[in-house]
N, C-alpha and C. Protein backbone atom coordinates (compact mmCIF):
# COMPACT_ATOMS: atom_id res chain seq x y z
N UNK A 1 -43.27 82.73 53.85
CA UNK A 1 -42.05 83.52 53.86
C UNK A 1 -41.87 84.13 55.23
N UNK A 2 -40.86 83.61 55.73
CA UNK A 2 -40.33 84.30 57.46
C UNK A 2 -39.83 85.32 57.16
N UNK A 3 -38.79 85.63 56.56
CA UNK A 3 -37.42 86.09 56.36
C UNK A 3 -38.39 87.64 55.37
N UNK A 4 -37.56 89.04 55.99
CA UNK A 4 -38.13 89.97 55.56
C UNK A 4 -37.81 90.39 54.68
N UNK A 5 -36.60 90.14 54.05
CA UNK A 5 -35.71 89.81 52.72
C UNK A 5 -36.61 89.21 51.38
N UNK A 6 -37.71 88.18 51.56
CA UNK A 6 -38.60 87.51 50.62
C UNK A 6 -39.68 88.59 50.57
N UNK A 7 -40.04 89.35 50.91
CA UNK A 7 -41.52 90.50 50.54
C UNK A 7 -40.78 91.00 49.58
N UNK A 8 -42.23 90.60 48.95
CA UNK A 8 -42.53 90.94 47.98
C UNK A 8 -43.37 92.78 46.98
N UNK A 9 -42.37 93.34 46.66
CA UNK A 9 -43.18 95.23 46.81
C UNK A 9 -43.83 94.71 45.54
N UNK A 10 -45.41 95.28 45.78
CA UNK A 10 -46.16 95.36 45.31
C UNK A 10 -47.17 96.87 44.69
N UNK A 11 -47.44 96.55 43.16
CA UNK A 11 -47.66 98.45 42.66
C UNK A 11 -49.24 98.20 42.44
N UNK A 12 -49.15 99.18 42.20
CA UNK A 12 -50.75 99.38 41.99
C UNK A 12 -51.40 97.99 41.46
N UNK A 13 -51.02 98.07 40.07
CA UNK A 13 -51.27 96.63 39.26
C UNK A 13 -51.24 95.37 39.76
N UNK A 14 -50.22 94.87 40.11
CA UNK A 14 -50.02 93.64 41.39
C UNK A 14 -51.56 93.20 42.15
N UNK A 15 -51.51 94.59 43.40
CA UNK A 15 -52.59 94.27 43.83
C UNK A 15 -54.24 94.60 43.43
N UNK A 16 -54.08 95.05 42.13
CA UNK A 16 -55.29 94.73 41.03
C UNK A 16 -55.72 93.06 40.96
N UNK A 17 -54.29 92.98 40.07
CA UNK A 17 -54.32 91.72 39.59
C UNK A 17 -54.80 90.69 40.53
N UNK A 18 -54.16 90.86 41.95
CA UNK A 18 -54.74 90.08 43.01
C UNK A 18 -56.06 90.13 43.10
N UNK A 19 -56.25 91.06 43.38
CA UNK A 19 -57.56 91.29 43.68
C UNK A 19 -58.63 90.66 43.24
N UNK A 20 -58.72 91.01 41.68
CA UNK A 20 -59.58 90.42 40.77
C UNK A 20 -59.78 88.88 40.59
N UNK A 21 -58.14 88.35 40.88
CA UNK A 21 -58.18 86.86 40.80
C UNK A 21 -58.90 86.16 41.98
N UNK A 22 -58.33 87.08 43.41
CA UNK A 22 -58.84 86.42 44.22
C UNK A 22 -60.81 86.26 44.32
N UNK A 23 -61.41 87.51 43.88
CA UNK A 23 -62.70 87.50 43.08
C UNK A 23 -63.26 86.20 42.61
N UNK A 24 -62.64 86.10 41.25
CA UNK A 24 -63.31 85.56 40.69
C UNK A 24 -61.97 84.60 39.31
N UNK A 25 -61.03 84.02 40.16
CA UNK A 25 -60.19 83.46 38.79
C UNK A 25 -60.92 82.79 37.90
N UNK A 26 -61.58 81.89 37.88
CA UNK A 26 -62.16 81.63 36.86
C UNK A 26 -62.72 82.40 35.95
N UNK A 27 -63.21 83.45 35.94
CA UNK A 27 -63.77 84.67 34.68
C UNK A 27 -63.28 85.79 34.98
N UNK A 28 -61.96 85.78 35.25
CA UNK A 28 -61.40 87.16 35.39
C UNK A 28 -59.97 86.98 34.17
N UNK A 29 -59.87 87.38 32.63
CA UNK A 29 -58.86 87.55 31.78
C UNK A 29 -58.01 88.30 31.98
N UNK A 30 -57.20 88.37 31.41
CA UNK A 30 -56.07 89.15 31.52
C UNK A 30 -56.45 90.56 30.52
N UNK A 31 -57.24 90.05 30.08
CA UNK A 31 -57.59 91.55 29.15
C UNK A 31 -58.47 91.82 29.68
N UNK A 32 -59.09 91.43 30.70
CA UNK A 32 -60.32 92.62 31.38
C UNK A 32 -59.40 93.34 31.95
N UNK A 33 -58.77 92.60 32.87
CA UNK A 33 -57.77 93.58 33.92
C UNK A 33 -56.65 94.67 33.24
N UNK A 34 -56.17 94.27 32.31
CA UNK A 34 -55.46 95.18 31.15
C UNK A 34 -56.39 96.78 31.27
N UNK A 35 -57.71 96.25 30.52
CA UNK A 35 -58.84 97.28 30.06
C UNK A 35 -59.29 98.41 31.54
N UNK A 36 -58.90 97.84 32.63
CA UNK A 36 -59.25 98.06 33.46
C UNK A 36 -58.47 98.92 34.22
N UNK A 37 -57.21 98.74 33.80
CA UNK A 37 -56.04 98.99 34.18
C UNK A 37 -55.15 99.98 33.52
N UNK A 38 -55.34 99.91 32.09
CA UNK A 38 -55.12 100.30 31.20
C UNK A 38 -53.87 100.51 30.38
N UNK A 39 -53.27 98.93 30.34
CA UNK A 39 -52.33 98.43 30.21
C UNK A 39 -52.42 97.42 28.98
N UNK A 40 -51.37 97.14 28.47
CA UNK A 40 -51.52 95.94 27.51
C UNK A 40 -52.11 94.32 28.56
N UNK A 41 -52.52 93.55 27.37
CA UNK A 41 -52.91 92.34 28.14
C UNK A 41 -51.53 91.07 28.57
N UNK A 42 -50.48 91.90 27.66
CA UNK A 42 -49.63 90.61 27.65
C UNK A 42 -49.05 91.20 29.03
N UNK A 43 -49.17 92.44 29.53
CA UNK A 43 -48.44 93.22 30.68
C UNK A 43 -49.31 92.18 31.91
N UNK A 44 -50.40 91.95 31.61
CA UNK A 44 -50.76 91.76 32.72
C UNK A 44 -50.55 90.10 32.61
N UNK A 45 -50.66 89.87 32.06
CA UNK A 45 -50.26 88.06 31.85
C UNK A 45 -48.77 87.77 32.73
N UNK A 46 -47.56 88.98 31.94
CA UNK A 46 -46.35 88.67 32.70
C UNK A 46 -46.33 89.20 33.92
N UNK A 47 -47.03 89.83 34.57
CA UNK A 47 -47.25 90.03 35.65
C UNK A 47 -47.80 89.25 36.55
N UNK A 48 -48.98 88.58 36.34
CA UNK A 48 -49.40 86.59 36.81
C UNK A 48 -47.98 86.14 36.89
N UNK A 49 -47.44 85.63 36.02
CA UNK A 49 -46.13 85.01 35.99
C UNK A 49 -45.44 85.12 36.72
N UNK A 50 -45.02 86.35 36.94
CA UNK A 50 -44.13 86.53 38.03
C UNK A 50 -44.50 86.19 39.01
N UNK A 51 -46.08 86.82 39.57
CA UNK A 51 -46.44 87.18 40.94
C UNK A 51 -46.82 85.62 41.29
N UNK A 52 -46.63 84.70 40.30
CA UNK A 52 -46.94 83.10 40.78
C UNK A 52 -45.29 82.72 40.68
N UNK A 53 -44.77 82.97 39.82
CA UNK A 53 -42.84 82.71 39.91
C UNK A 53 -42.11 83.10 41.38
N UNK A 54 -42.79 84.61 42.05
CA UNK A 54 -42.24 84.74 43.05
C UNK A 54 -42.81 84.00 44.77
N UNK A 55 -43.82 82.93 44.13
CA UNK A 55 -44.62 82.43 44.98
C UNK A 55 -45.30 83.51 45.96
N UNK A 56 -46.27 84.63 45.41
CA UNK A 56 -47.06 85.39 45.91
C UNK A 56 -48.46 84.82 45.70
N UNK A 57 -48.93 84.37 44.32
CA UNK A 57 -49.79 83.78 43.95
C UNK A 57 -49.28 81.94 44.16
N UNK A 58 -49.81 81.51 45.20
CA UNK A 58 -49.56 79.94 45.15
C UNK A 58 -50.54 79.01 44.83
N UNK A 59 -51.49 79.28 44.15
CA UNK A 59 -52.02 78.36 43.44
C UNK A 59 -53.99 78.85 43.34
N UNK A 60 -54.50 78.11 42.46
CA UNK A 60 -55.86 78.46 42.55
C UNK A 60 -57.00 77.37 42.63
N UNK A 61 -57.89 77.57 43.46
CA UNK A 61 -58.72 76.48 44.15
C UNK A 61 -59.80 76.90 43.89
N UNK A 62 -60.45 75.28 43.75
CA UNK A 62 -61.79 75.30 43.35
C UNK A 62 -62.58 74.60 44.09
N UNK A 63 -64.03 75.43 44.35
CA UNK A 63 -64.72 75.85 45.95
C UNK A 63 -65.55 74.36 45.46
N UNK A 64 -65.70 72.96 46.06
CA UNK A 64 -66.59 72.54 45.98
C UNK A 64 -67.26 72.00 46.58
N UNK A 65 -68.77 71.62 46.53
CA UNK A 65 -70.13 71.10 47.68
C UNK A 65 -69.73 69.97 47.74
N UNK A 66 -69.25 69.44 48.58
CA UNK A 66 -68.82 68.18 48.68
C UNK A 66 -70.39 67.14 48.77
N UNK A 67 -71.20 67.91 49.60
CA UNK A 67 -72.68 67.27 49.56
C UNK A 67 -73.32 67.04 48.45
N UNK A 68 -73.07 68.18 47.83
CA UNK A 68 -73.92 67.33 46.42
C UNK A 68 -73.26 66.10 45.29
N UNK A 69 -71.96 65.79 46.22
CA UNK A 69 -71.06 64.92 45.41
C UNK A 69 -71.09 63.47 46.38
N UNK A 70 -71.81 63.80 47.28
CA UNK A 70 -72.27 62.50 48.26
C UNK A 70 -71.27 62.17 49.40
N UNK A 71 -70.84 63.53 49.30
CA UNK A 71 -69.65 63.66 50.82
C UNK A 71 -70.31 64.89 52.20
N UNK A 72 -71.40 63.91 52.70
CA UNK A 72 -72.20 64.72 53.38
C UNK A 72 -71.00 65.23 54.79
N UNK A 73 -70.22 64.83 55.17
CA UNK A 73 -69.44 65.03 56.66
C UNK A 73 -67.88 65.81 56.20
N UNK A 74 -68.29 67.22 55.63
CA UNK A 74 -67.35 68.12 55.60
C UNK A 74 -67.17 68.32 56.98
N UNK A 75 -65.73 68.35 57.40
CA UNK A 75 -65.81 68.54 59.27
C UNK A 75 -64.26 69.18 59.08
N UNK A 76 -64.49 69.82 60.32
CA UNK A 76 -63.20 70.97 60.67
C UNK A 76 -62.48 69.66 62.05
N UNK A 77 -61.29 69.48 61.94
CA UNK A 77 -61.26 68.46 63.05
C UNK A 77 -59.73 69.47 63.62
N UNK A 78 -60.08 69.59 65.28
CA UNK A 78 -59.23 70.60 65.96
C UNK A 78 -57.67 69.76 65.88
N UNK A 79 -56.80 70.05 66.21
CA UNK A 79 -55.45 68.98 66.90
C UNK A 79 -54.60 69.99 67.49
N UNK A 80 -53.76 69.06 68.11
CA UNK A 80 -52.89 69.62 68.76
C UNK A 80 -51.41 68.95 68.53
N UNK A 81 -50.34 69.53 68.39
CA UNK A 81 -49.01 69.18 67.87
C UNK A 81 -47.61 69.85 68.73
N UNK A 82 -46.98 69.45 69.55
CA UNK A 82 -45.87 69.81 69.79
C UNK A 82 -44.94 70.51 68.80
N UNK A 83 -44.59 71.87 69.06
CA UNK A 83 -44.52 73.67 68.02
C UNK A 83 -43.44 73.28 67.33
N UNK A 84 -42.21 71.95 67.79
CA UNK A 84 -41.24 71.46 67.09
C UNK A 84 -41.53 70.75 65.43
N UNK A 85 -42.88 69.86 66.28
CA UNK A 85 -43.11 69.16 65.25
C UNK A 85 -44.33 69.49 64.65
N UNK A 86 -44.74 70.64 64.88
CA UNK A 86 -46.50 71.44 63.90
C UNK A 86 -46.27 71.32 62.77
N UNK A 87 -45.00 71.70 62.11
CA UNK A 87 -45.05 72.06 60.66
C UNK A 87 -44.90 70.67 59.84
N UNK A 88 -44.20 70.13 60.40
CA UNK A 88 -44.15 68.45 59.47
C UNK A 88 -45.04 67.51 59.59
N UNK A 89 -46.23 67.65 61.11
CA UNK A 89 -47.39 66.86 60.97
C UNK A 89 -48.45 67.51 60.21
N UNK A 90 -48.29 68.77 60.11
CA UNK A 90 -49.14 69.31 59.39
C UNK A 90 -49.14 69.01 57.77
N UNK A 91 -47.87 69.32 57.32
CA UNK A 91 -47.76 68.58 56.11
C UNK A 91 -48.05 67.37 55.75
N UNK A 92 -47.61 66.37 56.67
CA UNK A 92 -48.14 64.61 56.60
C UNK A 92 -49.64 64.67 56.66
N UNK A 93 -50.14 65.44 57.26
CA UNK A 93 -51.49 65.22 57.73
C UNK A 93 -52.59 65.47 55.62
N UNK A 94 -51.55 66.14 55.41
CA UNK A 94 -52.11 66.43 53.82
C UNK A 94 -52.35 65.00 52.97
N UNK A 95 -51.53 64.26 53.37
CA UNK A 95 -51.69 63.14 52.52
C UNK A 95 -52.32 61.71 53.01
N UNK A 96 -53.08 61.83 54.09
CA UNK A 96 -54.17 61.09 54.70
C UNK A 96 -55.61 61.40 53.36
N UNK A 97 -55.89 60.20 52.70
CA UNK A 97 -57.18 60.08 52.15
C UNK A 97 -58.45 61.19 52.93
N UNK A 98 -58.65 62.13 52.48
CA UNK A 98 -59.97 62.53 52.84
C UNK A 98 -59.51 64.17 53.22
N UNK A 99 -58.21 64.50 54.06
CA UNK A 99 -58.08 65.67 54.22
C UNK A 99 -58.04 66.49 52.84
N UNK A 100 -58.78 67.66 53.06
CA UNK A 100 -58.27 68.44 51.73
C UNK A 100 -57.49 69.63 51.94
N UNK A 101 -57.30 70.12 53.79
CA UNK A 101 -56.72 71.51 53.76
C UNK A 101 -56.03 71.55 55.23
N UNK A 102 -55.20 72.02 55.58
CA UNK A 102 -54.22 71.64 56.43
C UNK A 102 -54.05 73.47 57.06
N UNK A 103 -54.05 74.29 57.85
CA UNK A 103 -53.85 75.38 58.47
C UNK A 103 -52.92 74.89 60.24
N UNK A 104 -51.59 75.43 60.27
CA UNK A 104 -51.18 75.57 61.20
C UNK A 104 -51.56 76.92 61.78
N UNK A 105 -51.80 76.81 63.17
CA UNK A 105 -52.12 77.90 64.01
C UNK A 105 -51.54 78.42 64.73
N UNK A 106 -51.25 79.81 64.72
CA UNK A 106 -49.81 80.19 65.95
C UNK A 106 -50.61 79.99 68.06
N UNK A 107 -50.78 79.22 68.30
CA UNK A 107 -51.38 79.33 69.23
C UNK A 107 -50.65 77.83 70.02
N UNK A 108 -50.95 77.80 71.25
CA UNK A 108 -49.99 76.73 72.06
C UNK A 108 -51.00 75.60 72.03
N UNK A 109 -52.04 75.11 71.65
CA UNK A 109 -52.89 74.09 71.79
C UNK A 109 -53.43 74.62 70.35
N UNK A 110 -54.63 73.49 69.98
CA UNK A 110 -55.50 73.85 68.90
C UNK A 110 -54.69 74.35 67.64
N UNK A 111 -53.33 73.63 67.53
CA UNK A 111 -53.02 74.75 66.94
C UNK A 111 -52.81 74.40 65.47
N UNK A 112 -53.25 73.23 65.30
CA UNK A 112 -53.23 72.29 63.85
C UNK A 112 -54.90 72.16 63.43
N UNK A 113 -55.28 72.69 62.66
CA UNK A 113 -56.73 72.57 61.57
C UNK A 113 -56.51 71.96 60.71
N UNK A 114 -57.30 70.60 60.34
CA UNK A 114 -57.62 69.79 59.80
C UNK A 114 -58.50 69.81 58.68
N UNK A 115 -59.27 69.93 57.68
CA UNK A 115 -60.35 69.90 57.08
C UNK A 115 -60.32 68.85 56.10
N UNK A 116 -61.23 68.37 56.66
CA UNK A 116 -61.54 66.65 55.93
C UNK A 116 -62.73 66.30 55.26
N UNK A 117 -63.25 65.29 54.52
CA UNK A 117 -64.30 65.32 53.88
C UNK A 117 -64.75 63.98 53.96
N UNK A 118 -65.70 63.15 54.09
CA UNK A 118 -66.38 62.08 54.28
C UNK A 118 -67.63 61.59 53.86
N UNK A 119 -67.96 60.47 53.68
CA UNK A 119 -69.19 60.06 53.21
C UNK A 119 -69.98 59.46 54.09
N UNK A 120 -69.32 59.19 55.37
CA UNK A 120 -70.12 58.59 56.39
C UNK A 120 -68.92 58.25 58.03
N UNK A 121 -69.56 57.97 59.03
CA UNK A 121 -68.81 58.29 60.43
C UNK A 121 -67.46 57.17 60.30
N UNK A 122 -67.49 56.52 59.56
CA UNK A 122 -66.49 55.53 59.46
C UNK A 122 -64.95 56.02 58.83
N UNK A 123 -65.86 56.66 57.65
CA UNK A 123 -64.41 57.81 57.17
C UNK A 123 -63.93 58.52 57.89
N UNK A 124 -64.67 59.44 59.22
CA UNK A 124 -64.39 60.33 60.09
C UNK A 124 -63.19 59.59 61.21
N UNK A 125 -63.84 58.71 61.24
CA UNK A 125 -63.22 57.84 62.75
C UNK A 125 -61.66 57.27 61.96
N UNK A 126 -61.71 56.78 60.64
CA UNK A 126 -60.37 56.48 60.35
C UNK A 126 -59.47 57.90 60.02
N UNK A 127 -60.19 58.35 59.82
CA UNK A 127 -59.03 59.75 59.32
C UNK A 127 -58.79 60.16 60.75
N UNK A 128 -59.52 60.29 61.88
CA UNK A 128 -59.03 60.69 63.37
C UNK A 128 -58.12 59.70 63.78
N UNK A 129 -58.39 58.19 63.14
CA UNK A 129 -57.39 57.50 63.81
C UNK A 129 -55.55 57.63 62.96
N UNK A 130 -55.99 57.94 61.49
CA UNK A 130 -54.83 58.41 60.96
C UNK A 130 -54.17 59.67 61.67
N UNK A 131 -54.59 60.71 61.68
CA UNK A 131 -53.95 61.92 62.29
C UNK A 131 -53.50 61.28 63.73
N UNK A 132 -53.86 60.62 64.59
CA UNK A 132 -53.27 60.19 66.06
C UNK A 132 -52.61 59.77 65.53
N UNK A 133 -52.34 58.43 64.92
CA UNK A 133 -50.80 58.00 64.19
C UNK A 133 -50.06 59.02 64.28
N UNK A 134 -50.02 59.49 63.80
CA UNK A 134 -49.04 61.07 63.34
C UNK A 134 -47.86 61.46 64.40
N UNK A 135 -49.38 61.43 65.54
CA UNK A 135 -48.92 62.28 66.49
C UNK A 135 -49.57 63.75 66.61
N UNK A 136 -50.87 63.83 65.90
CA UNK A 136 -51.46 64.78 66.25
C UNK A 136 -53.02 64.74 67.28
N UNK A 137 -52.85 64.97 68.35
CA UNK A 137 -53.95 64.88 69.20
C UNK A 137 -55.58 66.04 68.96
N UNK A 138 -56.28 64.78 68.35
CA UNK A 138 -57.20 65.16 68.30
C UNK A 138 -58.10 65.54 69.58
N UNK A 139 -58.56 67.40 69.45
CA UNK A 139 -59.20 67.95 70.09
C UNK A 139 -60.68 68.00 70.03
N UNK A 140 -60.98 68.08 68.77
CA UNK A 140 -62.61 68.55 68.81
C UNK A 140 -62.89 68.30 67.23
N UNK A 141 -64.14 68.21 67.08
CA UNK A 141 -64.34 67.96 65.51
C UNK A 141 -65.58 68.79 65.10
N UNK A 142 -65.95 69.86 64.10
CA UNK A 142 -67.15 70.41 63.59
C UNK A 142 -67.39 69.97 62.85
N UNK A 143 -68.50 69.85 62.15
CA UNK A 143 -69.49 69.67 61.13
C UNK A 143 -69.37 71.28 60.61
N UNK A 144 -68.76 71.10 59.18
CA UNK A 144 -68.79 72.94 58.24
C UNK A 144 -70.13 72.50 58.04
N UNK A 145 -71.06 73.93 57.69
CA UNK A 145 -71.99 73.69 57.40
C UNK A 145 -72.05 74.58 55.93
N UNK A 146 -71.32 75.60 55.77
CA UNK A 146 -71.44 76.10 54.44
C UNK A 146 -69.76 77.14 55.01
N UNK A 147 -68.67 77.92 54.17
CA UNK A 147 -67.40 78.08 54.24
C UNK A 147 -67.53 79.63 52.80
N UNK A 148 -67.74 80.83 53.91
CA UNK A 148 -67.76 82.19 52.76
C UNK A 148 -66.33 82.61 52.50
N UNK A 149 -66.01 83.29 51.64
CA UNK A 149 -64.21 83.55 50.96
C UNK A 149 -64.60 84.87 50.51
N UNK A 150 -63.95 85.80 50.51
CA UNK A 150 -64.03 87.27 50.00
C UNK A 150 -62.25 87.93 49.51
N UNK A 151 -61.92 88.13 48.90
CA UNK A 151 -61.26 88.97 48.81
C UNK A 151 -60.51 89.74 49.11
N UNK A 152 -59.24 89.87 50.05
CA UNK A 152 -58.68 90.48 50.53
C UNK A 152 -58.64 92.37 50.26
N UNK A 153 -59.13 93.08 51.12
CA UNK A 153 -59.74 94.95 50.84
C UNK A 153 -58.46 95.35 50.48
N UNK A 154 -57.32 95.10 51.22
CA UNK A 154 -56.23 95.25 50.90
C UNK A 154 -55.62 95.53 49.48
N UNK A 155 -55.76 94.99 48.96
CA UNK A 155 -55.80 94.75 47.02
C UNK A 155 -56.92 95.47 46.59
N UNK A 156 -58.02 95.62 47.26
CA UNK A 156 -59.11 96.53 46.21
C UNK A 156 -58.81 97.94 45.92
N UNK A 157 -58.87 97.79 44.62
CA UNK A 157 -58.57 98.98 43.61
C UNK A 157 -59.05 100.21 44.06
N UNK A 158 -60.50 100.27 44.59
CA UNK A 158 -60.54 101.62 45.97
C UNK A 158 -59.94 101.94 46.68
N UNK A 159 -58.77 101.45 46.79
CA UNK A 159 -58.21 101.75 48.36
C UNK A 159 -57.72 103.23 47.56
N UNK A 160 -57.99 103.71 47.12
CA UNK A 160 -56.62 104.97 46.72
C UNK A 160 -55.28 105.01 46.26
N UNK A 161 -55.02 103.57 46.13
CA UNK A 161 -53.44 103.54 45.74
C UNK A 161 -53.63 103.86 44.19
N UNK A 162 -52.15 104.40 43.87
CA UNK A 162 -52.13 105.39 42.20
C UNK A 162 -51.22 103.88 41.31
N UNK A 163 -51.85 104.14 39.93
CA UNK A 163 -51.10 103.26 39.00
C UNK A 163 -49.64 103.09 39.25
């Protein structure tokens, strides 16, 4: 969302609800957060709804070891994209076999992140040769070695904000 017209005001509950999901969605109910909150459960259900209706919540992902699934070459691969065309190679770049996550970067180089997954250097080298297709110039490539996620503090229910 560019446009300052699309923010979204957010109450106490909201950024509960965030919070908790961003935690732990998988074992986080709507009636813990209710209990927690101290609200009905269906309150907090239509409240998900919305906060995914108003595209605040865009979707929920699931963290997995690609190594123990025999995809040893999780790799961060750098690029670079002319600022006209970042946002539509970035999107194309989603539907190359092997990428799983796509981050545009506000920065004048480097500014397209790649994250791809592989079973061996052959997958690596065709998915680099897919993204050049594109038109995205490959810069640099890492090896992830493990990828931590926390929670945005912002949303935590400590902060002092009132029901």
């Amino acid at each position: 969302m560019s446009d300052r017209d699309d923010i979204v005001e957010l109450d106490a509950l909201d950024r509960h609800i965030i919070y908790r999901l961003q935690h732990d969605a998988r074992n986080t109910s709507a009636s813990t957060i209710a209990e927690e909150m101290e609200v009905a459960a269906s309150t907090v259900r239509n409240r998900i709804n919305r906060l995914e209706d108003r595209g605040v919540i865009k979707g929920y992902y699931l963290d997995v070891d690609y190594e123990r699934t025999g995809f040893q070459l999780h790799t961060l691969i750098i690029c670079n994209a002319d600022i006209p065309e970042r946002e539509e190679l970035a999107s194309q770049a989603l539907e190359i076999e092997g990428v799983v996550a796509v981050q545009e970067v506000m920065t004048g180089n480097e500014n397209v992140h790649v994250e791809v997954v592989g079973s061996d250097g052959d997958d690596l080298s065709r998915i680099g040769r897919e993204l050049d297709a594109l038109g995205l110039e490959v810069l640099d490539e890492d090896l992830i070695r493990n990828e931590y996620v926390h929670p945005y503090e912002g949303f935590a229910p400590d902060r002092g904000l009132s029901k």
